[in-house]
N, C-alpha and C. Protein backbone atom coordinates (compact mmCIF):
# COMPACT_ATOMS: atom_id res chain seq x y z
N UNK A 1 -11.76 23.13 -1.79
CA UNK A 1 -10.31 23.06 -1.88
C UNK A 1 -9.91 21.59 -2.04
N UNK A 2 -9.44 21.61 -3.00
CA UNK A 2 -9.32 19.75 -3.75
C UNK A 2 -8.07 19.30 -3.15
N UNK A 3 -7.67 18.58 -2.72
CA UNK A 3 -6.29 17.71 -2.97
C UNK A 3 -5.83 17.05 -3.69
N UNK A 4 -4.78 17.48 -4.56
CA UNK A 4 -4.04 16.83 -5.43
C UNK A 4 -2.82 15.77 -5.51
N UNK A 5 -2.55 15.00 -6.51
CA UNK A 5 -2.01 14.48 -6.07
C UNK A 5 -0.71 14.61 -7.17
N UNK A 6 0.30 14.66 -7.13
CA UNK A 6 1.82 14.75 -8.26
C UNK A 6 2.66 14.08 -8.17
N UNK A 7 3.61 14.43 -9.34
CA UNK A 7 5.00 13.78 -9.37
C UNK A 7 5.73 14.37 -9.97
N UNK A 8 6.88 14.77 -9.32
CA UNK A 8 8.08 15.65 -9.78
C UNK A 8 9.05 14.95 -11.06
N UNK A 9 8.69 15.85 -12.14
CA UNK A 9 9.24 14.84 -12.84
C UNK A 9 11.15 15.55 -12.50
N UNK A 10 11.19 16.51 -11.94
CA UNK A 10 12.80 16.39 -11.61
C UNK A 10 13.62 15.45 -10.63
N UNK A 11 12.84 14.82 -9.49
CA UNK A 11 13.44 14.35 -8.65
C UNK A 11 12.30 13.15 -8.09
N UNK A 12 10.98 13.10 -9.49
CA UNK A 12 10.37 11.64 -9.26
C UNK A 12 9.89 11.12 -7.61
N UNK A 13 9.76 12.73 -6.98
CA UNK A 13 8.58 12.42 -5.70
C UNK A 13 7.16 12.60 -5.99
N UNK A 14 6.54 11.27 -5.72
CA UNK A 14 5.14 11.55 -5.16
C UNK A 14 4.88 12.48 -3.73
N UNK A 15 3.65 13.16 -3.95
CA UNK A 15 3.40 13.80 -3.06
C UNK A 15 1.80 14.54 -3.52
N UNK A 16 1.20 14.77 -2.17
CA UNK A 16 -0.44 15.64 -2.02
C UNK A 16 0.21 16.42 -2.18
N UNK A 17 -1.14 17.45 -2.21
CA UNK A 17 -1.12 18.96 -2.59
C UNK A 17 -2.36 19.77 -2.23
N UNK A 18 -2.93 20.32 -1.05
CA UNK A 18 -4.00 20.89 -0.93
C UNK A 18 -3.89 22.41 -1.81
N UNK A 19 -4.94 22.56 -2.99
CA UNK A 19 -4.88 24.15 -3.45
C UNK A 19 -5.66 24.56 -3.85
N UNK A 20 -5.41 25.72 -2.91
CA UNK A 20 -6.37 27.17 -2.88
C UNK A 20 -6.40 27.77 -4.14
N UNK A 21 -7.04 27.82 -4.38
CA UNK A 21 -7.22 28.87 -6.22
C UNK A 21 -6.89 27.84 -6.86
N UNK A 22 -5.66 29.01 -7.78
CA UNK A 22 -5.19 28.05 -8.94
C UNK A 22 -3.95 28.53 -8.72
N UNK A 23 -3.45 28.03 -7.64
CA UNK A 23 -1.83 28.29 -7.07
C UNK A 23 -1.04 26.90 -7.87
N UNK A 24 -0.05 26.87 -7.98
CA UNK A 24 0.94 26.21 -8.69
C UNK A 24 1.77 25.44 -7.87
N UNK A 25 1.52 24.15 -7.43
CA UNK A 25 2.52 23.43 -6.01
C UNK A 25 3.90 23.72 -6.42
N UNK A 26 4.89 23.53 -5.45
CA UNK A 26 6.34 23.01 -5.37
C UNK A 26 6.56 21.56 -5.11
N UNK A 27 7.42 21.11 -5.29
CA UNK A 27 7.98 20.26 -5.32
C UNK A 27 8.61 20.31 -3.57
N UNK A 28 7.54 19.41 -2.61
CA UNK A 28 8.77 19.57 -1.46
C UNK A 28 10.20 18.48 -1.47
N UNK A 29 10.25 18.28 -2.23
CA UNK A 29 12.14 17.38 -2.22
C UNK A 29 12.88 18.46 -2.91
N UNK A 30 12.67 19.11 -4.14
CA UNK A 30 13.59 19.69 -4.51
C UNK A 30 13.20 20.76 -4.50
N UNK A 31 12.18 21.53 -4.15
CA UNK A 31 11.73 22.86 -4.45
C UNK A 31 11.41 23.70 -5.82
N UNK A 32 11.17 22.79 -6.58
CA UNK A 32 10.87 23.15 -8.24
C UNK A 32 9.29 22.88 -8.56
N UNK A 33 9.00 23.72 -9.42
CA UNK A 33 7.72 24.03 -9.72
C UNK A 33 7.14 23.96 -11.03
N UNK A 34 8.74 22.93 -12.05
CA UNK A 34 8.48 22.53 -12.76
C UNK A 34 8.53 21.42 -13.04
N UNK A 35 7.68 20.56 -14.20
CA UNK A 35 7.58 19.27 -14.32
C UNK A 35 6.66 18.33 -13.54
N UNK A 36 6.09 19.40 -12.48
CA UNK A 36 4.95 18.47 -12.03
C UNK A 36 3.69 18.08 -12.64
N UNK A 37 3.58 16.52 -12.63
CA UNK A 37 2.80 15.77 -13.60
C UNK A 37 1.72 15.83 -12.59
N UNK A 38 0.29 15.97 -12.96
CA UNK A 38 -0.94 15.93 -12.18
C UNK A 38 -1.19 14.27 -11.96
N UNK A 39 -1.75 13.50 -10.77
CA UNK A 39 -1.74 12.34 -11.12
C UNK A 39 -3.37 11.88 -11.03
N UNK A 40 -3.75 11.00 -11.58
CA UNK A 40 -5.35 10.29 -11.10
C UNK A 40 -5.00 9.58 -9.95
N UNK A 41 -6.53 10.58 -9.13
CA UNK A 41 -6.42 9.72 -7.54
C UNK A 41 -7.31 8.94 -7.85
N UNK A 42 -7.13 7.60 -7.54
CA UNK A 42 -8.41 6.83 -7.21
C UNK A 42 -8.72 6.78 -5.80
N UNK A 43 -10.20 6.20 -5.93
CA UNK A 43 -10.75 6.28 -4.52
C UNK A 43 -10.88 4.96 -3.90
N UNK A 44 -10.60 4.97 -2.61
CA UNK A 44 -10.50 3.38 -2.13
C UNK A 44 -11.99 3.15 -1.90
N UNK A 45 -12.14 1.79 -2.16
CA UNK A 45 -13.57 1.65 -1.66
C UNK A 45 -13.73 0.60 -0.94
N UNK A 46 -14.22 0.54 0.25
CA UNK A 46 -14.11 -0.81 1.40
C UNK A 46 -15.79 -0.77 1.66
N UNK A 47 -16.35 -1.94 1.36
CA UNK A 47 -17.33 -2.02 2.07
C UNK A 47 -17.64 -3.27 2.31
N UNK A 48 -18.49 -3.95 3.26
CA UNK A 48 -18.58 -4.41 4.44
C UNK A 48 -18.65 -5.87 3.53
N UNK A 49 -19.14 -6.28 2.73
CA UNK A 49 -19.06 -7.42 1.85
C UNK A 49 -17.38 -7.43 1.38
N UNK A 50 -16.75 -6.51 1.21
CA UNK A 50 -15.61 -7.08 0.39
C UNK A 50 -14.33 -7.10 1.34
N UNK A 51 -14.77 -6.73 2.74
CA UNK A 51 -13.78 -6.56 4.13
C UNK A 51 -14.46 -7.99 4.50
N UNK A 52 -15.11 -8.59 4.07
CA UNK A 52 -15.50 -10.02 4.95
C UNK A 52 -14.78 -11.07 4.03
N UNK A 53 -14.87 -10.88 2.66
CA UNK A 53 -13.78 -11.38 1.73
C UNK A 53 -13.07 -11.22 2.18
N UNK A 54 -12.19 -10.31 2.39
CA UNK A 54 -10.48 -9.91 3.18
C UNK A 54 -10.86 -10.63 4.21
N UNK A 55 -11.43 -11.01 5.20
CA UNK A 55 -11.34 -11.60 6.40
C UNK A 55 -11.23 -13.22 5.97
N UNK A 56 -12.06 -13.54 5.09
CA UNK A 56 -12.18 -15.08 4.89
C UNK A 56 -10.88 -15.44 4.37
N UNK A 57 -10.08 -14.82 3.06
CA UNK A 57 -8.91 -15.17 2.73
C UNK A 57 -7.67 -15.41 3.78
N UNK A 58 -8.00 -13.99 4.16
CA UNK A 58 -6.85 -13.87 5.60
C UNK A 58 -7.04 -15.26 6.81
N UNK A 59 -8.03 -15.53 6.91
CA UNK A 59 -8.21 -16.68 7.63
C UNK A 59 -7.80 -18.13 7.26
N UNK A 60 -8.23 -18.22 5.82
CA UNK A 60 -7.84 -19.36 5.06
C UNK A 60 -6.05 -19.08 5.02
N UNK A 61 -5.58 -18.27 5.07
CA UNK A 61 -3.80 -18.09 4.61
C UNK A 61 -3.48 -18.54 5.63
N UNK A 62 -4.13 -17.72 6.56
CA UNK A 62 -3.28 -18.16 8.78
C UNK A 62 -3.39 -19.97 8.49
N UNK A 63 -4.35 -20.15 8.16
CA UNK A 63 -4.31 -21.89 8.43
C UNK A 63 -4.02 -22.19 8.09
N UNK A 64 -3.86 -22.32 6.44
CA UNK A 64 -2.64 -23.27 5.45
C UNK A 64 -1.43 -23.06 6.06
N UNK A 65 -0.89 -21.48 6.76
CA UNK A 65 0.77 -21.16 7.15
C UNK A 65 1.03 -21.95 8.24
N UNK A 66 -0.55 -21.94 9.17
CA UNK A 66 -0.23 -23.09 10.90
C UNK A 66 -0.04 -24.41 10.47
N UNK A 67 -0.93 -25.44 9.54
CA UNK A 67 -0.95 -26.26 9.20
C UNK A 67 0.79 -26.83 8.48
N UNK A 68 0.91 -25.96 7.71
CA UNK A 68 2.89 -26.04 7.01
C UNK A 68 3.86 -25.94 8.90
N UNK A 69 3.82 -24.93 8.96
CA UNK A 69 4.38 -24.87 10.20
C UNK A 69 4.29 -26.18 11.30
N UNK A 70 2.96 -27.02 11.23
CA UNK A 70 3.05 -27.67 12.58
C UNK A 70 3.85 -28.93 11.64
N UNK A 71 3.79 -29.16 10.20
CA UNK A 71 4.32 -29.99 9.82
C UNK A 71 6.03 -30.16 9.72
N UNK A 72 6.22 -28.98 9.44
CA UNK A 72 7.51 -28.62 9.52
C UNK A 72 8.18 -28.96 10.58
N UNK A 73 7.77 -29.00 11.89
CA UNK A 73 7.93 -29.12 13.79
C UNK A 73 7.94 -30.22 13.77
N UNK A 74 6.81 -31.07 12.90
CA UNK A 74 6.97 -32.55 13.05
C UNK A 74 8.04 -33.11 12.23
N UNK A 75 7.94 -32.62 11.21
CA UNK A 75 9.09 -33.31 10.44
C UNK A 75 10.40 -32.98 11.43
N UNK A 76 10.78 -32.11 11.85
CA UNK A 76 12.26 -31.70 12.36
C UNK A 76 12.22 -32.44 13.34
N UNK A 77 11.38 -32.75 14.18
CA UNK A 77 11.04 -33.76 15.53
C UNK A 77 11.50 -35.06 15.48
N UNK A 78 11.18 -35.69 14.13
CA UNK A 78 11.13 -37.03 13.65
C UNK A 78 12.70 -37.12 13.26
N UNK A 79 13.66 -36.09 12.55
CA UNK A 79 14.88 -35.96 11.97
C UNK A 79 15.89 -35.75 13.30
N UNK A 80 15.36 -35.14 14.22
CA UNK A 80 16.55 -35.05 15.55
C UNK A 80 15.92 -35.80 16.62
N UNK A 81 15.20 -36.69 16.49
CA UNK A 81 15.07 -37.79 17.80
C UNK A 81 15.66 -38.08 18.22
N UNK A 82 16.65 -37.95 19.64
CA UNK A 82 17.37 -38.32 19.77
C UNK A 82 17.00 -39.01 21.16
């Protein structure tokens, strides 16, 4: 039993679809059973090399944003000395 995935072309919701046989979905926003476009699911793929990429970037972003930030604190520090 596949899950599908659509789009109403009356009211332009995405939405799954688990189906049994060869039953015909509705539309749950508008309740129409026509115009639904079948869509290509792709499949996510995470594996352990390309989640360590995501970790290294994500790490490199936090520091360039702390690094702007502590400058920013200094600069405003230096502008209201009072």
């Amino acid at each position: 039993m596949p899950i599908y995935e659509y789009r109403c072309g009356e009211c332009d919701l995405e939405f799954e679809q688990l189906i049994i046989r060869d039953a015909t979905p509705g539309c749950p926003g508008c309740k129409t059973d026509k115009g639904l476009e079948r869509l290509i699911s792709t499949p996510r793929v995470h594996s352990e090399r390309r989640k360590a990429r995501s970790m290294d970037a994500a790490r490199k972003r936090d520091q360039k944003q702390g690094s702007e930030r502590i400058r920013a604190q200094r600069e405003y520090e230096l502008a209201h000395d009072d």
